[in-house]
PDB file of N, CA and C in Angstrom:
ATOM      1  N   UNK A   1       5.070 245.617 168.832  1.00  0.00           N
ATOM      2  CA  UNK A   1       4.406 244.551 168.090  1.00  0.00           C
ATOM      3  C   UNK A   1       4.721 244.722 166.611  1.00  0.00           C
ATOM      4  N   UNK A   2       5.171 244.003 166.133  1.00  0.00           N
ATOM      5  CA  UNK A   2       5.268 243.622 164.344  1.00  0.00           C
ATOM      6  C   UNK A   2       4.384 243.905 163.708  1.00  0.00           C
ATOM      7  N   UNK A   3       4.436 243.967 162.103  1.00  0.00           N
ATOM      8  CA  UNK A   3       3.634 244.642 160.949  1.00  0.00           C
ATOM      9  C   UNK A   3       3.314 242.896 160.881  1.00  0.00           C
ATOM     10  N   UNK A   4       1.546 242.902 160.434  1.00  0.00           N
ATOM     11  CA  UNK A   4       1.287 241.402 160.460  1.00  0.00           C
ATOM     12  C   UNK A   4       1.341 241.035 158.665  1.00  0.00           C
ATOM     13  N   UNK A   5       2.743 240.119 158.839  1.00  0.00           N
ATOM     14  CA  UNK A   5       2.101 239.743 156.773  1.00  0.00           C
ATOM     15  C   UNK A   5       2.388 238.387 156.364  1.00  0.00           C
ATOM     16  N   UNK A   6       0.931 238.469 155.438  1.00  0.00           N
ATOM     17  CA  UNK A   6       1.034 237.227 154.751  1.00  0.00           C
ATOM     18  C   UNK A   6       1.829 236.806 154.123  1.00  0.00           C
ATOM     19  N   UNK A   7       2.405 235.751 153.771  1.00  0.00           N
ATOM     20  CA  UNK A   7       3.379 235.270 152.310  1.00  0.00           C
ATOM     21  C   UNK A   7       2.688 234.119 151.991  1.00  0.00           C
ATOM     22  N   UNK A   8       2.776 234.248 150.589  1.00  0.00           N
ATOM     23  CA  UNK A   8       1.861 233.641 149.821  1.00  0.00           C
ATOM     24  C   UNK A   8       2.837 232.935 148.662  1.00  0.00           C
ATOM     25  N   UNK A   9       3.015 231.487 149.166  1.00  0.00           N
ATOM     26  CA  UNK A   9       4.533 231.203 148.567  1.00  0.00           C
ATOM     27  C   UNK A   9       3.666 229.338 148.365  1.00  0.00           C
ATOM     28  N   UNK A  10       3.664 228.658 146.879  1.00  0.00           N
ATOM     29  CA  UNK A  10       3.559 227.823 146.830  1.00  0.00           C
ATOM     30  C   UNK A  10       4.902 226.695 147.061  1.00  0.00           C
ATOM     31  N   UNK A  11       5.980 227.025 146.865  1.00  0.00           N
ATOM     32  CA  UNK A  11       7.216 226.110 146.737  1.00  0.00           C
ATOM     33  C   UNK A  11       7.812 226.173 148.536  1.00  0.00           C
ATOM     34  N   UNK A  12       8.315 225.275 148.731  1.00  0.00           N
ATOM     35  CA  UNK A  12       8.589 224.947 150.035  1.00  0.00           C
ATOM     36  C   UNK A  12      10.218 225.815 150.370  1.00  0.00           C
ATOM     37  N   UNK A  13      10.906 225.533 149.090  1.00  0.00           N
ATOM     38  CA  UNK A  13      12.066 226.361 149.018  1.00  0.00           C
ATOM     39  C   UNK A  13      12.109 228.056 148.796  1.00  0.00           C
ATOM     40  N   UNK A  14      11.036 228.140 148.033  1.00  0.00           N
ATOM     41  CA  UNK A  14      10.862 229.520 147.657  1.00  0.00           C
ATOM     42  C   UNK A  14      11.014 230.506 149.284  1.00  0.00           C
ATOM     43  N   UNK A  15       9.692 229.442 150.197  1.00  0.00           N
ATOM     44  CA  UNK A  15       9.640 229.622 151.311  1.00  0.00           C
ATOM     45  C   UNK A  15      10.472 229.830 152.269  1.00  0.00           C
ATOM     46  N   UNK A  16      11.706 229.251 151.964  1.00  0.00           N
ATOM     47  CA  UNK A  16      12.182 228.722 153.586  1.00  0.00           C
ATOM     48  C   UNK A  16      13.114 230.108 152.585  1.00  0.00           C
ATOM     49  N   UNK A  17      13.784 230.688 151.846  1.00  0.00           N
ATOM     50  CA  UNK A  17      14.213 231.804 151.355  1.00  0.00           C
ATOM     51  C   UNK A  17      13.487 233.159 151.826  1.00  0.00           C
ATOM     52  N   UNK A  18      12.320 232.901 151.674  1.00  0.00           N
ATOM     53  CA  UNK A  18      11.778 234.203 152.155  1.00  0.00           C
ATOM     54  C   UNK A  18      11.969 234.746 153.360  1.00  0.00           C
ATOM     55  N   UNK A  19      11.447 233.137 154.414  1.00  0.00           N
ATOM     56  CA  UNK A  19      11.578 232.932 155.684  1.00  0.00           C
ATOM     57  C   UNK A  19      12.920 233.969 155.850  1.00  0.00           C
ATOM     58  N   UNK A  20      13.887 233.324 155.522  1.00  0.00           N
ATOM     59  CA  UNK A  20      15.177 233.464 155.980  1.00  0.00           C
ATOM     60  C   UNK A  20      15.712 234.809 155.997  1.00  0.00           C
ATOM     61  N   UNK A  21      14.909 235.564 154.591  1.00  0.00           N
ATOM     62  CA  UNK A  21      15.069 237.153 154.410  1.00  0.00           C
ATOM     63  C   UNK A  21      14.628 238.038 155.818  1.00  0.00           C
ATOM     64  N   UNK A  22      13.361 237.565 156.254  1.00  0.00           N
ATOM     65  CA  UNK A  22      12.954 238.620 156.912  1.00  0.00           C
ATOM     66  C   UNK A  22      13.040 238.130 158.567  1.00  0.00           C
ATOM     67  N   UNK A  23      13.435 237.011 158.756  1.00  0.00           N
ATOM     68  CA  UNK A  23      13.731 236.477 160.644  1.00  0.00           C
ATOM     69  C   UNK A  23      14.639 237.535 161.030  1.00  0.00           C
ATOM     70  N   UNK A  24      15.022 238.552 160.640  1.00  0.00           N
ATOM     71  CA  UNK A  24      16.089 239.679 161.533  1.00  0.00           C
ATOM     72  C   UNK A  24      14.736 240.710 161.908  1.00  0.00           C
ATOM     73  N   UNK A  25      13.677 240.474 161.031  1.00  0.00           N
ATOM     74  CA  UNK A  25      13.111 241.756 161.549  1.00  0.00           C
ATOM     75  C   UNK A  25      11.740 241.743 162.066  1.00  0.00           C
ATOM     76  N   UNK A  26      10.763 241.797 163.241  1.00  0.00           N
ATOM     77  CA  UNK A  26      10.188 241.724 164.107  1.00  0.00           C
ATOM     78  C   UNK A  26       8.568 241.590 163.401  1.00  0.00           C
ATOM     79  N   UNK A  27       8.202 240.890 161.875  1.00  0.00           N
ATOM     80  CA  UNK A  27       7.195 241.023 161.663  1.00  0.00           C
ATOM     81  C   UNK A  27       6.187 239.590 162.352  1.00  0.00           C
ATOM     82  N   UNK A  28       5.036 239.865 162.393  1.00  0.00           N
ATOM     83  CA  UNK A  28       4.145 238.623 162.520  1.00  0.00           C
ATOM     84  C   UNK A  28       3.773 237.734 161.183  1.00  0.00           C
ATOM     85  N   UNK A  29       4.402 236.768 161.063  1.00  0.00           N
ATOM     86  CA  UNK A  29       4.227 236.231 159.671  1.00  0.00           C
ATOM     87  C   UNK A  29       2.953 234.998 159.691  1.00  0.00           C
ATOM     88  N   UNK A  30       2.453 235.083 158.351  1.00  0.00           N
ATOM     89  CA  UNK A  30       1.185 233.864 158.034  1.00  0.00           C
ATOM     90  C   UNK A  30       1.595 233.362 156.916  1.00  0.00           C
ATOM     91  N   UNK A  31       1.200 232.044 156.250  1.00  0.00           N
ATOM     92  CA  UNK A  31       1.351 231.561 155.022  1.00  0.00           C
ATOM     93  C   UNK A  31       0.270 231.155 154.418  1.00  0.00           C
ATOM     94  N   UNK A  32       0.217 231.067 153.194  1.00  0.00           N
ATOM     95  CA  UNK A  32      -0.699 230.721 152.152  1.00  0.00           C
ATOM     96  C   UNK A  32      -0.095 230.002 150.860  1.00  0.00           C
ATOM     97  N   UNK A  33      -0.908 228.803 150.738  1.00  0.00           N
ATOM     98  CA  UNK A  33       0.037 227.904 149.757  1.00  0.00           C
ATOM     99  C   UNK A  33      -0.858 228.101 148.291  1.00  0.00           C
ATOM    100  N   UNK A  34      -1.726 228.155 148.122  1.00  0.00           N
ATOM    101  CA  UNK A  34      -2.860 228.562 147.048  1.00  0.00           C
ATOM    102  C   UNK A  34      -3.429 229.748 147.139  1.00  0.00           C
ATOM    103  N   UNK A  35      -3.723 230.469 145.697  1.00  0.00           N
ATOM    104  CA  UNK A  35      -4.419 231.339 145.422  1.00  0.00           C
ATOM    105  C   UNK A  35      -5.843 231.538 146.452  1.00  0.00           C
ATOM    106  N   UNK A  36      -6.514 230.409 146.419  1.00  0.00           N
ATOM    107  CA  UNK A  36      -8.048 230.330 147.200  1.00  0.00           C
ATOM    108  C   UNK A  36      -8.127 230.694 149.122  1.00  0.00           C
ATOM    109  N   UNK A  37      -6.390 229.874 149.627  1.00  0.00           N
ATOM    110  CA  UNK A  37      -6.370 229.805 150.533  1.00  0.00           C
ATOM    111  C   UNK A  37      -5.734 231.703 151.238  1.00  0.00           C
ATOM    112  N   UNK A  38      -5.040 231.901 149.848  1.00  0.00           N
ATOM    113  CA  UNK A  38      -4.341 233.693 150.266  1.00  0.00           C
ATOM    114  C   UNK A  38      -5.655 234.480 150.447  1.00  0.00           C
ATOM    115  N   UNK A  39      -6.467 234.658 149.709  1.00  0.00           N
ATOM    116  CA  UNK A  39      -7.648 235.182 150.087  1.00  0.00           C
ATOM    117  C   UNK A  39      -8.395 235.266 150.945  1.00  0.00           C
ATOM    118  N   UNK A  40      -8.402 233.878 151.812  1.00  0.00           N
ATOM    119  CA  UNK A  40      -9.416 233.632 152.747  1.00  0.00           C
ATOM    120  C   UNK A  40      -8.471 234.297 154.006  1.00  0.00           C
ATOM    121  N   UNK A  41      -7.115 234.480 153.842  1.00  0.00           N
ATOM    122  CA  UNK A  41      -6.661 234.901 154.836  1.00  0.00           C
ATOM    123  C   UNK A  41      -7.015 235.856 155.217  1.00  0.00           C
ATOM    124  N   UNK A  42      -6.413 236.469 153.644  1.00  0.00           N
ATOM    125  CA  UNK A  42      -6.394 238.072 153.807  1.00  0.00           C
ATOM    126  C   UNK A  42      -7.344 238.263 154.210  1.00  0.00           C
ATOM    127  N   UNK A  43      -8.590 238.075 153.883  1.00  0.00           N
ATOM    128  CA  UNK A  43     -10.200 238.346 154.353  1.00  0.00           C
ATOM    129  C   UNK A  43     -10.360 238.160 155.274  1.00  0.00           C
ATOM    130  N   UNK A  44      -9.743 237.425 156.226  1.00  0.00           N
ATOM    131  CA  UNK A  44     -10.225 236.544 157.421  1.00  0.00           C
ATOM    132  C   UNK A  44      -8.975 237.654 158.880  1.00  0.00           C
ATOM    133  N   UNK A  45      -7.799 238.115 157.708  1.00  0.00           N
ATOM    134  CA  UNK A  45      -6.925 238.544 158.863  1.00  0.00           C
ATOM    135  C   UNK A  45      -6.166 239.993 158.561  1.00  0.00           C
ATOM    136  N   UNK A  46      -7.022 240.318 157.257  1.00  0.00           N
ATOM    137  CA  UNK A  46      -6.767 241.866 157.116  1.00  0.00           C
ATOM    138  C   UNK A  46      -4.620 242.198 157.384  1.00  0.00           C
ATOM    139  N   UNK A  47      -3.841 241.270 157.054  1.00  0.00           N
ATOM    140  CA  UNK A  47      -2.873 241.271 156.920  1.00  0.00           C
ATOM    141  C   UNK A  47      -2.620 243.311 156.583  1.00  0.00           C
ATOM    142  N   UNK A  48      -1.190 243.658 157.055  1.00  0.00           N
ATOM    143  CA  UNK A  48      -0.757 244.611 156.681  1.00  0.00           C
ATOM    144  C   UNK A  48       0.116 245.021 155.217  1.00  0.00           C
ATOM    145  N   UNK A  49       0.602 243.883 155.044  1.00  0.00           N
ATOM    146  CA  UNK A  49       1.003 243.278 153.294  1.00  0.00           C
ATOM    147  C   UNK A  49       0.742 241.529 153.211  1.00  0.00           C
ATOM    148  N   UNK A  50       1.018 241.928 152.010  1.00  0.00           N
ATOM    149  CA  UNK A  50       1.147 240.647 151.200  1.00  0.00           C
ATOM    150  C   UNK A  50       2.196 240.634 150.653  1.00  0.00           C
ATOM    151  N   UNK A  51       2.929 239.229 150.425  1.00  0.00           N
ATOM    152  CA  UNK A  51       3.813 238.926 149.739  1.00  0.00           C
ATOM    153  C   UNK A  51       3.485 237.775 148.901  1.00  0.00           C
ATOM    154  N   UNK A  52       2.905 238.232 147.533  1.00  0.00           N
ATOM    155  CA  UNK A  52       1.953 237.115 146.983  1.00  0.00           C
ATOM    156  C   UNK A  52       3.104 237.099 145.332  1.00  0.00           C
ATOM    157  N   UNK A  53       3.096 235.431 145.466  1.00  0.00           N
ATOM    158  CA  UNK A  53       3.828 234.651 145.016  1.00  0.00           C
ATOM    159  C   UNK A  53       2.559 234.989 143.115  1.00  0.00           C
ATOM    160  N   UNK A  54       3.135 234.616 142.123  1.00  0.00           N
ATOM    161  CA  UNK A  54       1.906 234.671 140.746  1.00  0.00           C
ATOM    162  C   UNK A  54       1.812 233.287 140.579  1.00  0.00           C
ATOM    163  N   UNK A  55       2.342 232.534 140.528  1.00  0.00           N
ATOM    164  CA  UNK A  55       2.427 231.186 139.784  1.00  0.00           C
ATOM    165  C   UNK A  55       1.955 230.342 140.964  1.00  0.00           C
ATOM    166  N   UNK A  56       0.756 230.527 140.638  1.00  0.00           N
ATOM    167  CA  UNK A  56       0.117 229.711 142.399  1.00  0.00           C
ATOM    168  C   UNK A  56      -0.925 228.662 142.436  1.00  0.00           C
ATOM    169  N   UNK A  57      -1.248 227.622 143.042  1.00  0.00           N
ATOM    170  CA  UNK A  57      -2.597 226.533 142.793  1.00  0.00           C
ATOM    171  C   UNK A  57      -3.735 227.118 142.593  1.00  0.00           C
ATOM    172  N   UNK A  58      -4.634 226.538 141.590  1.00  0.00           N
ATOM    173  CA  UNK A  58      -5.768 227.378 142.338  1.00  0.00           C
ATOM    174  C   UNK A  58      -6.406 228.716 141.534  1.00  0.00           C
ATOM    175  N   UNK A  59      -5.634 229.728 141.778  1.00  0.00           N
ATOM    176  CA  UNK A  59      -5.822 230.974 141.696  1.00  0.00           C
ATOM    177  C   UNK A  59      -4.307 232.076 141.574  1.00  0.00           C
ATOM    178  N   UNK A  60      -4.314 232.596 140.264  1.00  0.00           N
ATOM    179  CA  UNK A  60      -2.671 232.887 140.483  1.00  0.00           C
ATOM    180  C   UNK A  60      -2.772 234.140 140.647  1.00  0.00           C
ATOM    181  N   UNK A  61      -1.293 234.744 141.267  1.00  0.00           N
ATOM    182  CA  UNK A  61      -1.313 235.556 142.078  1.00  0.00           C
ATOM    183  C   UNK A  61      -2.024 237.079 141.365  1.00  0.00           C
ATOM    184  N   UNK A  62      -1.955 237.074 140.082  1.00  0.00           N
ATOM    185  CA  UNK A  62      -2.777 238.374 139.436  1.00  0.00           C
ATOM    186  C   UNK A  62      -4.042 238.450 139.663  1.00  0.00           C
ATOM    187  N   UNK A  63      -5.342 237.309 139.399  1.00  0.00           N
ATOM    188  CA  UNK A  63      -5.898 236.848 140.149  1.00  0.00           C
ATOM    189  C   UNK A  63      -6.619 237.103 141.243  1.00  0.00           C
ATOM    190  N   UNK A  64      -5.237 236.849 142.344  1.00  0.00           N
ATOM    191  CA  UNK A  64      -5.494 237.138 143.825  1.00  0.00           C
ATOM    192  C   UNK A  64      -5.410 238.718 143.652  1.00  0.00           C
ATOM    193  N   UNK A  65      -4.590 239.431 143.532  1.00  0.00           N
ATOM    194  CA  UNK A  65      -4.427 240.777 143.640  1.00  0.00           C
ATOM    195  C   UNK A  65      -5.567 241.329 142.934  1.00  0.00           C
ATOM    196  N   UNK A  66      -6.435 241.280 142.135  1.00  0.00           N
ATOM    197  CA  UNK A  66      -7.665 241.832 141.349  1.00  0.00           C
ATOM    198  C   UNK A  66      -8.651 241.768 142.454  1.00  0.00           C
ATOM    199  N   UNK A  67      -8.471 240.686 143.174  1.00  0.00           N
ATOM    200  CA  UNK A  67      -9.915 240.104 143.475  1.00  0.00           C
ATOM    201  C   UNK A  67      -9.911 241.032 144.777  1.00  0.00           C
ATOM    202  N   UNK A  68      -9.050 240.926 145.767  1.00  0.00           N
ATOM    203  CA  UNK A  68      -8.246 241.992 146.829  1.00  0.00           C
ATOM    204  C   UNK A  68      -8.742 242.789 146.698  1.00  0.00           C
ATOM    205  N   UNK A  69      -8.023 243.637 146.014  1.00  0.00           N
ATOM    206  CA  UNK A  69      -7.919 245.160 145.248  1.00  0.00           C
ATOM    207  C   UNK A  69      -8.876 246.026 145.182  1.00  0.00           C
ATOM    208  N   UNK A  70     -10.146 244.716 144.450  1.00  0.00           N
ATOM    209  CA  UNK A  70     -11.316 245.631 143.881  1.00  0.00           C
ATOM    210  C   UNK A  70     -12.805 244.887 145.143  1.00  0.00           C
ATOM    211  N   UNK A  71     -11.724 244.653 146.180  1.00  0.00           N
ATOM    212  CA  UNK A  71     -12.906 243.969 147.569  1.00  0.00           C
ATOM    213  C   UNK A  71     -12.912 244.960 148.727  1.00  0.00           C
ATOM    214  N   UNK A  72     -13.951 245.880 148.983  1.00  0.00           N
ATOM    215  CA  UNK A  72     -14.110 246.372 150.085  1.00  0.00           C
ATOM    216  C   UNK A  72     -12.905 246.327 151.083  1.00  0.00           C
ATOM    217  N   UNK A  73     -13.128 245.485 151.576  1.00  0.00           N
ATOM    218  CA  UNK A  73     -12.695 245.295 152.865  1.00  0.00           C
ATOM    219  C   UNK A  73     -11.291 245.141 152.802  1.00  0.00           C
ATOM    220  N   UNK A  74     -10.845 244.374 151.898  1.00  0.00           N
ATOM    221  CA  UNK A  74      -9.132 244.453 151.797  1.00  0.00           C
ATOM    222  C   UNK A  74      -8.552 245.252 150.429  1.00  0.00           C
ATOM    223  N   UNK A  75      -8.811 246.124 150.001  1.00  0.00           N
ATOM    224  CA  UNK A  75      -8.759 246.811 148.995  1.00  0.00           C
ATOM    225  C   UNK A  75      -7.370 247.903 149.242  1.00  0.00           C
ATOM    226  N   UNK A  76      -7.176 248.080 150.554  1.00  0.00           N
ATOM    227  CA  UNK A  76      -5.984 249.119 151.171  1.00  0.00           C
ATOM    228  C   UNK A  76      -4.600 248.167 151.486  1.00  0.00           C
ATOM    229  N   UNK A  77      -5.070 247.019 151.127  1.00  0.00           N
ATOM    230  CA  UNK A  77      -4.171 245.832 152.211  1.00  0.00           C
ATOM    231  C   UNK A  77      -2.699 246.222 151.148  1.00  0.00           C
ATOM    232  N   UNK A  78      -1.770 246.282 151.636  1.00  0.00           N
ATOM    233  CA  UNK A  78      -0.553 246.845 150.336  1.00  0.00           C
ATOM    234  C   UNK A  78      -0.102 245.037 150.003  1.00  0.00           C
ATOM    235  N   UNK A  79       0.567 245.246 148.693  1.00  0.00           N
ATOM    236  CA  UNK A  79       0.668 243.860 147.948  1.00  0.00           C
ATOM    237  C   UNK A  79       1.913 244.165 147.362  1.00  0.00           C
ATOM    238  N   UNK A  80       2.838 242.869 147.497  1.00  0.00           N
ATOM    239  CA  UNK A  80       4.323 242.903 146.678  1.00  0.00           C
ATOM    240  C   UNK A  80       4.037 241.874 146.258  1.00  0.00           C
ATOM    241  N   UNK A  81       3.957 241.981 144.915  1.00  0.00           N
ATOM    242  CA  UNK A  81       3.933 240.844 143.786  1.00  0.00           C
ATOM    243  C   UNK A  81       5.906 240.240 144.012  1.00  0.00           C
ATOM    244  N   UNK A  82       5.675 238.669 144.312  1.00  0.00           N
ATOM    245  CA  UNK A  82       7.279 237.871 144.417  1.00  0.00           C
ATOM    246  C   UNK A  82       7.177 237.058 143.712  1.00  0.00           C
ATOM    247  N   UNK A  83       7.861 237.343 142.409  1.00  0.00           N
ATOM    248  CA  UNK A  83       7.712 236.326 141.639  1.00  0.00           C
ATOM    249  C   UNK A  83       8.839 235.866 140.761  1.00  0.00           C
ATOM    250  N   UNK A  84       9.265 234.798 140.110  1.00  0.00           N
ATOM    251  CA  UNK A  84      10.436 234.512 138.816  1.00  0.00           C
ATOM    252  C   UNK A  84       9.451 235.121 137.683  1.00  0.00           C
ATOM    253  N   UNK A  85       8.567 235.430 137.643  1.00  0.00           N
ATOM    254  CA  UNK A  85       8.244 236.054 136.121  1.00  0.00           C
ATOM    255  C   UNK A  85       8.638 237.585 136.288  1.00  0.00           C
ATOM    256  N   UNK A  86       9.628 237.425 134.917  1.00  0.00           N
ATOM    257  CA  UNK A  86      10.002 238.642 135.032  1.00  0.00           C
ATOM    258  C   UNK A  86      10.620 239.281 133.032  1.00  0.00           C
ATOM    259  N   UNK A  87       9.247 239.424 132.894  1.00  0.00           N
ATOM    260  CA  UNK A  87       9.038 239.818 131.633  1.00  0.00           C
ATOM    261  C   UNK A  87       8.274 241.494 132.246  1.00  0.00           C
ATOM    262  N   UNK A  88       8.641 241.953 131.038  1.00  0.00           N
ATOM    263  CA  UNK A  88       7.982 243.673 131.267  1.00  0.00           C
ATOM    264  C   UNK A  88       6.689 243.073 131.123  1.00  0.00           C
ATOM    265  N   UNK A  89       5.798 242.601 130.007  1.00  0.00           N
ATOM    266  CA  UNK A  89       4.632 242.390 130.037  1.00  0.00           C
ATOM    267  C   UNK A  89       3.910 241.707 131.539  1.00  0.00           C
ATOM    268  N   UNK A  90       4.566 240.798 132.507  1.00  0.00           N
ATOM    269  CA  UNK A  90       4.188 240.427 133.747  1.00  0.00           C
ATOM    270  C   UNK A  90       4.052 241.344 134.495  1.00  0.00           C
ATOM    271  N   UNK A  91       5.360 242.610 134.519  1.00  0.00           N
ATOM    272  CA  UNK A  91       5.173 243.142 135.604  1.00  0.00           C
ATOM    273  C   UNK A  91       4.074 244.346 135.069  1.00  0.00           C
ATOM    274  N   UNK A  92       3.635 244.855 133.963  1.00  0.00           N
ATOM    275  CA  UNK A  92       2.759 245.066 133.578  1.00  0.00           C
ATOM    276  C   UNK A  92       1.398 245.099 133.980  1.00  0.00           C
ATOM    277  N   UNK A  93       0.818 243.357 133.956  1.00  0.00           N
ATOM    278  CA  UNK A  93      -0.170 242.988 134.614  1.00  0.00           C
ATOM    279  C   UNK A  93      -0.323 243.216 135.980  1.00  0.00           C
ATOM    280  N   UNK A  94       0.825 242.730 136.236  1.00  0.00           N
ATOM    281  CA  UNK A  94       0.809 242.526 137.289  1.00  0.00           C
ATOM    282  C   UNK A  94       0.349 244.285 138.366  1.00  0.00           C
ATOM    283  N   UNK A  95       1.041 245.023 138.027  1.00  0.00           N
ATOM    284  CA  UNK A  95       0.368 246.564 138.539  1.00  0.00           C
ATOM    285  C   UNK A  95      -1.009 246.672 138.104  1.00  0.00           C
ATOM    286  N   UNK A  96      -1.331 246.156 137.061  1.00  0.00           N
ATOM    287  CA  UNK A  96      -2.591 246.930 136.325  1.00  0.00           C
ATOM    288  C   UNK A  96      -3.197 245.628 137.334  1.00  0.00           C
ATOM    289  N   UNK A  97      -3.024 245.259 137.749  1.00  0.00           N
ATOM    290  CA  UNK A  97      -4.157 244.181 138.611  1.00  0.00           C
ATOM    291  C   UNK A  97      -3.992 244.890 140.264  1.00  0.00           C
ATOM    292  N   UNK A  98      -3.305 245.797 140.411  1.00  0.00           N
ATOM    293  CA  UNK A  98      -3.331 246.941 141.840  1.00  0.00           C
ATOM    294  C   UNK A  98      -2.251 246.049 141.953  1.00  0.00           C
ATOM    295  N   UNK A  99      -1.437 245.436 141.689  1.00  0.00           N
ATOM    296  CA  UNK A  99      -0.093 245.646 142.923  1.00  0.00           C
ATOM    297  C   UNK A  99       0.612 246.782 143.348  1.00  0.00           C
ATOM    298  N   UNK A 100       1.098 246.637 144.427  1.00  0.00           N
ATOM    299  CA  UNK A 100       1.480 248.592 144.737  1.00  0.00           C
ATOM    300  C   UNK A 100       2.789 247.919 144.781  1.00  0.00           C
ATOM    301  N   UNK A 101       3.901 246.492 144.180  1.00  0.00           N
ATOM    302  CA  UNK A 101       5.205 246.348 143.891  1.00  0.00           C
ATOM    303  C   UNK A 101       5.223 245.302 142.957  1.00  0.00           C
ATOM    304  N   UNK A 102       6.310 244.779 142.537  1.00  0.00           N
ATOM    305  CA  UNK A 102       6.736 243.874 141.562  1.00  0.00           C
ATOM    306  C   UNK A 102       8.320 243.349 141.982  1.00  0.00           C
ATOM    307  N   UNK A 103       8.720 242.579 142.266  1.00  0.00           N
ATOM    308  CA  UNK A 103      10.008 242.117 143.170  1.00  0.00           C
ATOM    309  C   UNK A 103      10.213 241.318 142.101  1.00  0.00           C
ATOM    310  N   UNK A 104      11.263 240.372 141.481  1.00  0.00           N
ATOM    311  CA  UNK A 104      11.625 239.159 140.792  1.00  0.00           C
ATOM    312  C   UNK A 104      12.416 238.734 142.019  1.00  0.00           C
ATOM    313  N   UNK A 105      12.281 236.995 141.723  1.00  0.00           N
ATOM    314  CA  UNK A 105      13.132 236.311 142.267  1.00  0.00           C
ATOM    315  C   UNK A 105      14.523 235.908 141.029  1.00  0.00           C
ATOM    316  N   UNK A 106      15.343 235.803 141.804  1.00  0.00           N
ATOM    317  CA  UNK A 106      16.060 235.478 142.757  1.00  0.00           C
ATOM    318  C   UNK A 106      16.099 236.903 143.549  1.00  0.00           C
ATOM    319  N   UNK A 107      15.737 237.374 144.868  1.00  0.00           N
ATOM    320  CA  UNK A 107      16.178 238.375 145.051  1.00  0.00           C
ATOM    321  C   UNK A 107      17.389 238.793 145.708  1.00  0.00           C
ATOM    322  N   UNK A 108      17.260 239.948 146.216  1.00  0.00           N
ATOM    323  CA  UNK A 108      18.358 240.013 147.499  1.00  0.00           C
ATOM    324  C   UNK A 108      17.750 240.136 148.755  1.00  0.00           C
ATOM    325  N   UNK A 109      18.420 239.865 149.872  1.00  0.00           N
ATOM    326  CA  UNK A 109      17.313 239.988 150.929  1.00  0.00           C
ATOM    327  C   UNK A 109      17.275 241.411 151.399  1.00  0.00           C
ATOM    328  N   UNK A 110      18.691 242.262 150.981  1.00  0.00           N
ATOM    329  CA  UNK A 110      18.591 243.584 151.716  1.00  0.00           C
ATOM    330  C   UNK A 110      17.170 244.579 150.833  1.00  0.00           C
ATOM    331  N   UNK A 111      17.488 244.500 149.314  1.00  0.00           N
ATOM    332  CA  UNK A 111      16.506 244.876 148.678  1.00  0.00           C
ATOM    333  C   UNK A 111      15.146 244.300 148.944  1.00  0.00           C
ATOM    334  N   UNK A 112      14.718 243.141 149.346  1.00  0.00           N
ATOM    335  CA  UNK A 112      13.210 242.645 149.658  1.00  0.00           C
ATOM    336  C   UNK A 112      12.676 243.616 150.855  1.00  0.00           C
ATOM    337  N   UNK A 113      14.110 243.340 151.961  1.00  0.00           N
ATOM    338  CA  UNK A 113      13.565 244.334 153.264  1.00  0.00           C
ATOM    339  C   UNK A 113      13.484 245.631 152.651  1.00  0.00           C
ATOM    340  N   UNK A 114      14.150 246.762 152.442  1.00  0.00           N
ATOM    341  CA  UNK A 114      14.209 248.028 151.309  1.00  0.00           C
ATOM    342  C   UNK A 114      12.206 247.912 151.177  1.00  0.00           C
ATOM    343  N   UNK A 115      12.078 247.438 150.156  1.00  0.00           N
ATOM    344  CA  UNK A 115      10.371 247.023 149.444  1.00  0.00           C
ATOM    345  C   UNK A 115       9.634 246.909 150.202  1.00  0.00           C
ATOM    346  N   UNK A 116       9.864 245.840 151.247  1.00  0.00           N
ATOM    347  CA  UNK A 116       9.179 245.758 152.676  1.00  0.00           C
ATOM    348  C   UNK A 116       8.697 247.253 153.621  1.00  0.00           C
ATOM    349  N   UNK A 117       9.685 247.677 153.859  1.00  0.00           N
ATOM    350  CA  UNK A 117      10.184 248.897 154.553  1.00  0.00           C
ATOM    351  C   UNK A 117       9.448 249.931 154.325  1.00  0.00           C
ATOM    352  N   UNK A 118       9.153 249.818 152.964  1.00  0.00           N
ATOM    353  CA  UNK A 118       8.252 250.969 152.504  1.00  0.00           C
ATOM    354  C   UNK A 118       6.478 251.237 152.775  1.00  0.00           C
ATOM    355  N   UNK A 119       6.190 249.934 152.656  1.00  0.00           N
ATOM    356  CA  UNK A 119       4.935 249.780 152.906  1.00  0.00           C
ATOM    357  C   UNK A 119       4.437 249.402 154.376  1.00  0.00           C
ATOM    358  N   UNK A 120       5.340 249.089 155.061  1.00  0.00           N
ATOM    359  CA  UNK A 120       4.997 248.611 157.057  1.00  0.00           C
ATOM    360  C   UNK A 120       5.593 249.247 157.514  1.00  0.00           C
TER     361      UNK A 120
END
C-alpha cells in the first residue's frame, strides 16, 4: 500500500506537472485547491506528507503550515513547501513556519521524488 499525500496545488497546470512527477511511484494521492480546504484534509485524513503549494486562495501556504505544525493532531504530518517563490527570505519563512522542505518550481521530477523519498 502507498504513502497517503496530499497536494495542495491551486493552478490546474501546476497540477497536472506534479501529477505527472510522481504516477511512476505507488503513492495514494488527494488534492486541495485552497488554503481552508488543505487543512480540512489534513485534519480530516492525517495525510503522510504534504505537498503544499504558498500562493494559495484563502489561506497561503505559510499559513497552512503554522496552523498544522502548531495543531495537535497533525503537527508530525511532514510538509514540502512547492512553490515559484524563491527568494531566500521565502524560504526563510517558510521553515520558520515548520516546513521540514522548501522545493522551487520549476522543478525536476527526479529531484521532487529524491525530497519525496525522504520523508515516506
Amino acid at each position: 500500500m502507498g504513502k497517503n499525500i496530499l497536494v495542495v496545488e491551486d493552478s490546474p497546470t501546476e497540477l497536472t506537472l506534479i501529477k505527472q512527477a510522481l504516477q511512476t511511484k505507488n503513492y495514494n494521492l488527494t488534492y486541495a485547491s485552497d488554503g481552508e480546504e488543505a487543512i480540512a484534509k489534513a485534519t480530516k485524513d492525517l495525510p503522510d506528507l504534504i505537498l503544499l503549494d504558498v500562493v494559495l486562495p484563502k489561506k497561503n501556504g505559510f499559513q497552512v503550515c503554522r496552523q498544522l505544525k502548531t495543531t495537535a493532531q497533525t503537527k508530525d504530518i511532514k510538509i514540502i513547501l512547492l512553490t515559484s517563490k524563491n527568494q531566500e527570505s521565502d524560504k526563510f519563512w517558510g521553515m520558520k513556519q515548520g516546513a521540514d522542505e522548501y522545493v522551487t518550481k520549476p522543478f525536476k521530477n527526479d529531484d521532487l521524488l529524491k525530497t519525496i523519498a525522504k520523508y515516506v
